[in-house]
Every structure is written in structure tokens, then in C-alpha cells.
PDB file of N, CA and C in Angstrom:
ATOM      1  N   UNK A   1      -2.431  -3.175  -3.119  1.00  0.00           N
ATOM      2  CA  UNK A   1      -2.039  -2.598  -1.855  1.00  0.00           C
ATOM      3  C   UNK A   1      -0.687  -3.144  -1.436  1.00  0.00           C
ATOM      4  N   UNK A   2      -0.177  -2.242  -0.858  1.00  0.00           N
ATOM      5  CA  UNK A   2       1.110  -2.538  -0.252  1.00  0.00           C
ATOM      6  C   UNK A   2       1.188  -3.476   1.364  1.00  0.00           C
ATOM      7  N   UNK A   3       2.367  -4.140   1.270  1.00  0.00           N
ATOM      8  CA  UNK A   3       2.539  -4.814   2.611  1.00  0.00           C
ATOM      9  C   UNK A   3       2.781  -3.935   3.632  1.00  0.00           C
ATOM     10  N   UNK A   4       3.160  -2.642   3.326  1.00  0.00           N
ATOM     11  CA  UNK A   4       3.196  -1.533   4.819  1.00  0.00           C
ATOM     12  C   UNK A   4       1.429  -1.701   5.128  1.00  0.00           C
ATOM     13  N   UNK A   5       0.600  -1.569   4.166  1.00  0.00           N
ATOM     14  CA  UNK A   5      -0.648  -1.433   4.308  1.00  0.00           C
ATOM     15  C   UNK A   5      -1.162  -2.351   5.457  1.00  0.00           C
ATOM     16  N   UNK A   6      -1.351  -3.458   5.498  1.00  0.00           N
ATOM     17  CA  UNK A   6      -1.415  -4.616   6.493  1.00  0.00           C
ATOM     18  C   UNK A   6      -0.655  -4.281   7.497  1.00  0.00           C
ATOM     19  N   UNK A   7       0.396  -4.144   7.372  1.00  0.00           N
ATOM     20  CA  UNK A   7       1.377  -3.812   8.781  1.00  0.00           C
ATOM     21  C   UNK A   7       0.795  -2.690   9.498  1.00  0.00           C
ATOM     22  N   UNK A   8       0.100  -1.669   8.976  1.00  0.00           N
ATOM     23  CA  UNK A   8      -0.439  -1.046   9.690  1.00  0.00           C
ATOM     24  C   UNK A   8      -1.468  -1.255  10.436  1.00  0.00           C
ATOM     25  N   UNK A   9      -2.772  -1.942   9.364  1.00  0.00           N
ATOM     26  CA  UNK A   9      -3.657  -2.663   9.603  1.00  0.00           C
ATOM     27  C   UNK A   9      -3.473  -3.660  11.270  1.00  0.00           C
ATOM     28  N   UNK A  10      -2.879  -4.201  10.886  1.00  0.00           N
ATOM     29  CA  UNK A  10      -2.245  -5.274  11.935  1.00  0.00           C
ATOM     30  C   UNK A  10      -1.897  -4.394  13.452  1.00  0.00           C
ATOM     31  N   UNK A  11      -0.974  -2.923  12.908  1.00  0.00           N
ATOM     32  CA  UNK A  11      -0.701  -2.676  14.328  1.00  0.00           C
ATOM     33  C   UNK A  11      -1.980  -2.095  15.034  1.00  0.00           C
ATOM     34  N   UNK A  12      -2.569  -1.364  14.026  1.00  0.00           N
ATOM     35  CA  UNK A  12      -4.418  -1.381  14.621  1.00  0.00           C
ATOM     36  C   UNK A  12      -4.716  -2.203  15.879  1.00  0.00           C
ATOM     37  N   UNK A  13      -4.993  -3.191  14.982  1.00  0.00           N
ATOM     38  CA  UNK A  13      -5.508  -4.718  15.859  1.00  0.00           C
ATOM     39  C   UNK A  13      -4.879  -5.006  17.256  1.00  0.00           C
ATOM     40  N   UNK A  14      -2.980  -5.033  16.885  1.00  0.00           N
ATOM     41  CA  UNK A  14      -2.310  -5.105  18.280  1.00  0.00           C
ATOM     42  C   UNK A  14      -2.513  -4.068  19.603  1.00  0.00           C
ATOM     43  N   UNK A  15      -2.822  -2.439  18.866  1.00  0.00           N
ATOM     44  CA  UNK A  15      -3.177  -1.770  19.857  1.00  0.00           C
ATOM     45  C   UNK A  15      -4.626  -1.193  19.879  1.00  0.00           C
ATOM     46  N   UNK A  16      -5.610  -2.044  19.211  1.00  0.00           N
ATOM     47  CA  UNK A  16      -6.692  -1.905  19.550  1.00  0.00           C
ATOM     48  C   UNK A  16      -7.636  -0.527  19.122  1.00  0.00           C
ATOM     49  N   UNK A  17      -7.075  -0.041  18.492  1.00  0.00           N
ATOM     50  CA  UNK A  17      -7.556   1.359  18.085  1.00  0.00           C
ATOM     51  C   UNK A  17      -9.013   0.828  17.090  1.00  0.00           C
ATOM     52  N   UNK A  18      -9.599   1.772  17.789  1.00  0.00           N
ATOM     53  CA  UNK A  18     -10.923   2.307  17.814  1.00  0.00           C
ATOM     54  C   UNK A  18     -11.816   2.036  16.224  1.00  0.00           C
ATOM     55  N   UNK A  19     -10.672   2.429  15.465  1.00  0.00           N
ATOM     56  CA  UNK A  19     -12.029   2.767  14.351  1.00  0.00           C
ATOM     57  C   UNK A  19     -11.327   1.350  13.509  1.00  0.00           C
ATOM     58  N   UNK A  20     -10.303   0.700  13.648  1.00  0.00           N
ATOM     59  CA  UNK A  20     -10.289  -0.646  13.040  1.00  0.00           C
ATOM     60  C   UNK A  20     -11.568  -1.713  13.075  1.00  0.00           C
ATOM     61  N   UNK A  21     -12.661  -1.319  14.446  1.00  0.00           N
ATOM     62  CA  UNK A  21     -13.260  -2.365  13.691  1.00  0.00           C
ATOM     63  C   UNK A  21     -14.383  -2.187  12.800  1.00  0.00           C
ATOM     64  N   UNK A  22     -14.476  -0.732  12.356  1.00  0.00           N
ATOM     65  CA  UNK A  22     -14.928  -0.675  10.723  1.00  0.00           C
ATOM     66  C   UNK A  22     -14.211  -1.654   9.705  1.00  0.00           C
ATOM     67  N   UNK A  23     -13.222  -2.164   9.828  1.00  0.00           N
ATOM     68  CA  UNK A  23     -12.262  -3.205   8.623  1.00  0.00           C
ATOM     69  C   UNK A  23     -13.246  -3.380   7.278  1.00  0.00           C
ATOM     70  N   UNK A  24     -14.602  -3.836   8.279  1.00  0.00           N
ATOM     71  CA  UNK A  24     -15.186  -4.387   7.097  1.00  0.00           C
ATOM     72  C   UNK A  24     -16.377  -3.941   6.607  1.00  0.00           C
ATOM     73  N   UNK A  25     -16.818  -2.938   6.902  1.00  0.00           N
ATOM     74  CA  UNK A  25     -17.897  -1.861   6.780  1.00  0.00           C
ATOM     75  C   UNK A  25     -17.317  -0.973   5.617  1.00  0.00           C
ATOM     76  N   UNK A  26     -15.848  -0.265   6.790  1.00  0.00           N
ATOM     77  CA  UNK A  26     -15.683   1.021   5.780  1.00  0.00           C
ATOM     78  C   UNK A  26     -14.939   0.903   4.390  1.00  0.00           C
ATOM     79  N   UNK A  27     -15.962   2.044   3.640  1.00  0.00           N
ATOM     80  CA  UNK A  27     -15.279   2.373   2.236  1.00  0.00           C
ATOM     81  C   UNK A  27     -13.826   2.503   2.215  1.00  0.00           C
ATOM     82  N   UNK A  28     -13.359   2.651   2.792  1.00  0.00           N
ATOM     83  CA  UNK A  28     -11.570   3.195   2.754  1.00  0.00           C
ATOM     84  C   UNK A  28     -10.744   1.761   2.373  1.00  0.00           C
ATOM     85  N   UNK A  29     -11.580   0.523   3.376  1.00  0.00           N
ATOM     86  CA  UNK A  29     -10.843  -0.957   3.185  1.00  0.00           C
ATOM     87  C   UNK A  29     -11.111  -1.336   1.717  1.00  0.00           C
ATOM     88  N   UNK A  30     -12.118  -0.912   0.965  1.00  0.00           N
ATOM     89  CA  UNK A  30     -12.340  -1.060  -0.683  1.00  0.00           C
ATOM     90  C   UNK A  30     -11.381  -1.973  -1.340  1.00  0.00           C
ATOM     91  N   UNK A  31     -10.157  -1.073  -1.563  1.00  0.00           N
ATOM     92  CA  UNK A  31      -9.225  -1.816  -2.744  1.00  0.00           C
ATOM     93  C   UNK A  31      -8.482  -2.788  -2.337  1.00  0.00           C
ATOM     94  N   UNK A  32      -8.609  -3.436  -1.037  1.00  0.00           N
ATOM     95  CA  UNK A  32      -7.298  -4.000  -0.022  1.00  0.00           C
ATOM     96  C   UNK A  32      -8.814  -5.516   0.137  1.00  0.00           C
ATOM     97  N   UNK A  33      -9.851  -5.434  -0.255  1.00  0.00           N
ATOM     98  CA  UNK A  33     -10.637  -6.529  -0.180  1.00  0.00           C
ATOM     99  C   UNK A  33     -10.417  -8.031  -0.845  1.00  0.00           C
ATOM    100  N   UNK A  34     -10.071  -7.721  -1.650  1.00  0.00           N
ATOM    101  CA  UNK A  34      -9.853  -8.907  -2.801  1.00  0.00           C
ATOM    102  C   UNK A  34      -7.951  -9.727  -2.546  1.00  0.00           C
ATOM    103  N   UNK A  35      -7.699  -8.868  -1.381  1.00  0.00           N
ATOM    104  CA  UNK A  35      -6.847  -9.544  -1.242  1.00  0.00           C
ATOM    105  C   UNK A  35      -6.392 -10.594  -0.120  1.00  0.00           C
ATOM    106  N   UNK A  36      -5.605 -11.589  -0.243  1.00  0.00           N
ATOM    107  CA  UNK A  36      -5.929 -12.447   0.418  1.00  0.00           C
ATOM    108  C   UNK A  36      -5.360 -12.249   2.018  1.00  0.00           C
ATOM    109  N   UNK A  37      -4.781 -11.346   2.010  1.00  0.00           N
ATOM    110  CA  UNK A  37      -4.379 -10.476   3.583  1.00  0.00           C
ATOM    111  C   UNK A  37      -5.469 -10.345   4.199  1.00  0.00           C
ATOM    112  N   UNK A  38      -6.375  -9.286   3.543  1.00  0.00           N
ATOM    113  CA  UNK A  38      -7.812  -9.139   4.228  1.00  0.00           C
ATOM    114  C   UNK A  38      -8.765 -10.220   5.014  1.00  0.00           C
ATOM    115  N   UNK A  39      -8.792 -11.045   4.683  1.00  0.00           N
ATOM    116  CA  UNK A  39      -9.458 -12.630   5.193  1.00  0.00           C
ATOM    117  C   UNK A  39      -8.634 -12.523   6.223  1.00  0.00           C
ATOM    118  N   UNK A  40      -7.471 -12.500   6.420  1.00  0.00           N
ATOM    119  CA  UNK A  40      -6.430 -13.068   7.460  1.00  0.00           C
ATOM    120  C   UNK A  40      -6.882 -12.035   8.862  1.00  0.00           C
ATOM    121  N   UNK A  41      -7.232 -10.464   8.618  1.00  0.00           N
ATOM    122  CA  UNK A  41      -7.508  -9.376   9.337  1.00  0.00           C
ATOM    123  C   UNK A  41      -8.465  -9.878   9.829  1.00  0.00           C
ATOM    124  N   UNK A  42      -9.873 -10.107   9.080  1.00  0.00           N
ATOM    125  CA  UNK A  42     -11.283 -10.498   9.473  1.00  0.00           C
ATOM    126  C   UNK A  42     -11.500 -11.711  10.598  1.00  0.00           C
ATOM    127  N   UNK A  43     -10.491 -12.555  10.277  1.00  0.00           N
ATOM    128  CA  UNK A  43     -10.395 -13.992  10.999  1.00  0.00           C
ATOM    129  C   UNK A  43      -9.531 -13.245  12.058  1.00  0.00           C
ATOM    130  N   UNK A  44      -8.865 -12.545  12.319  1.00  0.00           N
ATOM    131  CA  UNK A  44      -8.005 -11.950  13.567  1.00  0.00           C
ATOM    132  C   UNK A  44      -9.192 -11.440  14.277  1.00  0.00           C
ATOM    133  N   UNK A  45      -9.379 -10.856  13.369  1.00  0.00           N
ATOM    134  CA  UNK A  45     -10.677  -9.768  14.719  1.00  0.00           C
ATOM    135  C   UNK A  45     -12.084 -11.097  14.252  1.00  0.00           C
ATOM    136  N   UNK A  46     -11.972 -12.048  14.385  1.00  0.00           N
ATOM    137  CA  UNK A  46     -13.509 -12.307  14.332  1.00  0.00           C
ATOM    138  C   UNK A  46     -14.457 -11.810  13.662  1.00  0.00           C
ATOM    139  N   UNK A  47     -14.399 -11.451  13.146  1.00  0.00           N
ATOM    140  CA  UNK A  47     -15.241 -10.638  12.023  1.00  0.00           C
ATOM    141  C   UNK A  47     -15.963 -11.456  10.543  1.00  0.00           C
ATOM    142  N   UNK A  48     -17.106 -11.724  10.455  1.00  0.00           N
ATOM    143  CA  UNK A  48     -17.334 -12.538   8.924  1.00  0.00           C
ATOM    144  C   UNK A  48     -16.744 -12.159   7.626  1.00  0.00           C
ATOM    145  N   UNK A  49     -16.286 -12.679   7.084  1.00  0.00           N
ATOM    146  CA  UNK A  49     -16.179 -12.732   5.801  1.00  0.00           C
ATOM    147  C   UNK A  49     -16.948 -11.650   4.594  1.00  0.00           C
TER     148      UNK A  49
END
């Protein structure tokens, strides 16, 4: 995954939109898991591991 990817991710978070906090449910976050950005998202929003 690309670093725009996160940046988007991220602006999610800053403006709070709605379906970000699927992060870690939805199928779509799949290929962007294994990376070590993702942890950083989960720990932003509180979210487990």
C-alpha cells in the first residue's frame, strides 16, 4: 500500500468520518494489515490490535 493510502486513512480519523471505524472489521483494510502503519491507525482510534 501506498503512503497516500494512510494519509487518507488518517484524514478519516482527523475528520471523523463515519465508516473509518470499520478500520478493523472491514474487508477493504485487508492488504494495508500487515503493515506497520496500520497498528499506528488502531492505537489512534483506540481500537485492539
Amino acid at each position: 500500500m501506498t503512503t497516500k493510502t494512510f494519509e487518507w486513512i488518517n484524514k478519516a480519523i482527523d475528520h471523523r468520518a463515519g465508516p473509518i471505524v470499520f478500520v478493523n472489521v472491514d474487508l477493504l483494510f485487508d492488504e494495508i494489515r500487515s503493515d506497520a502503519r496500520y497498528k499506528d491507525v488502531l492505537k489512534r482510534m483506540n481500537l485492539p490490535e
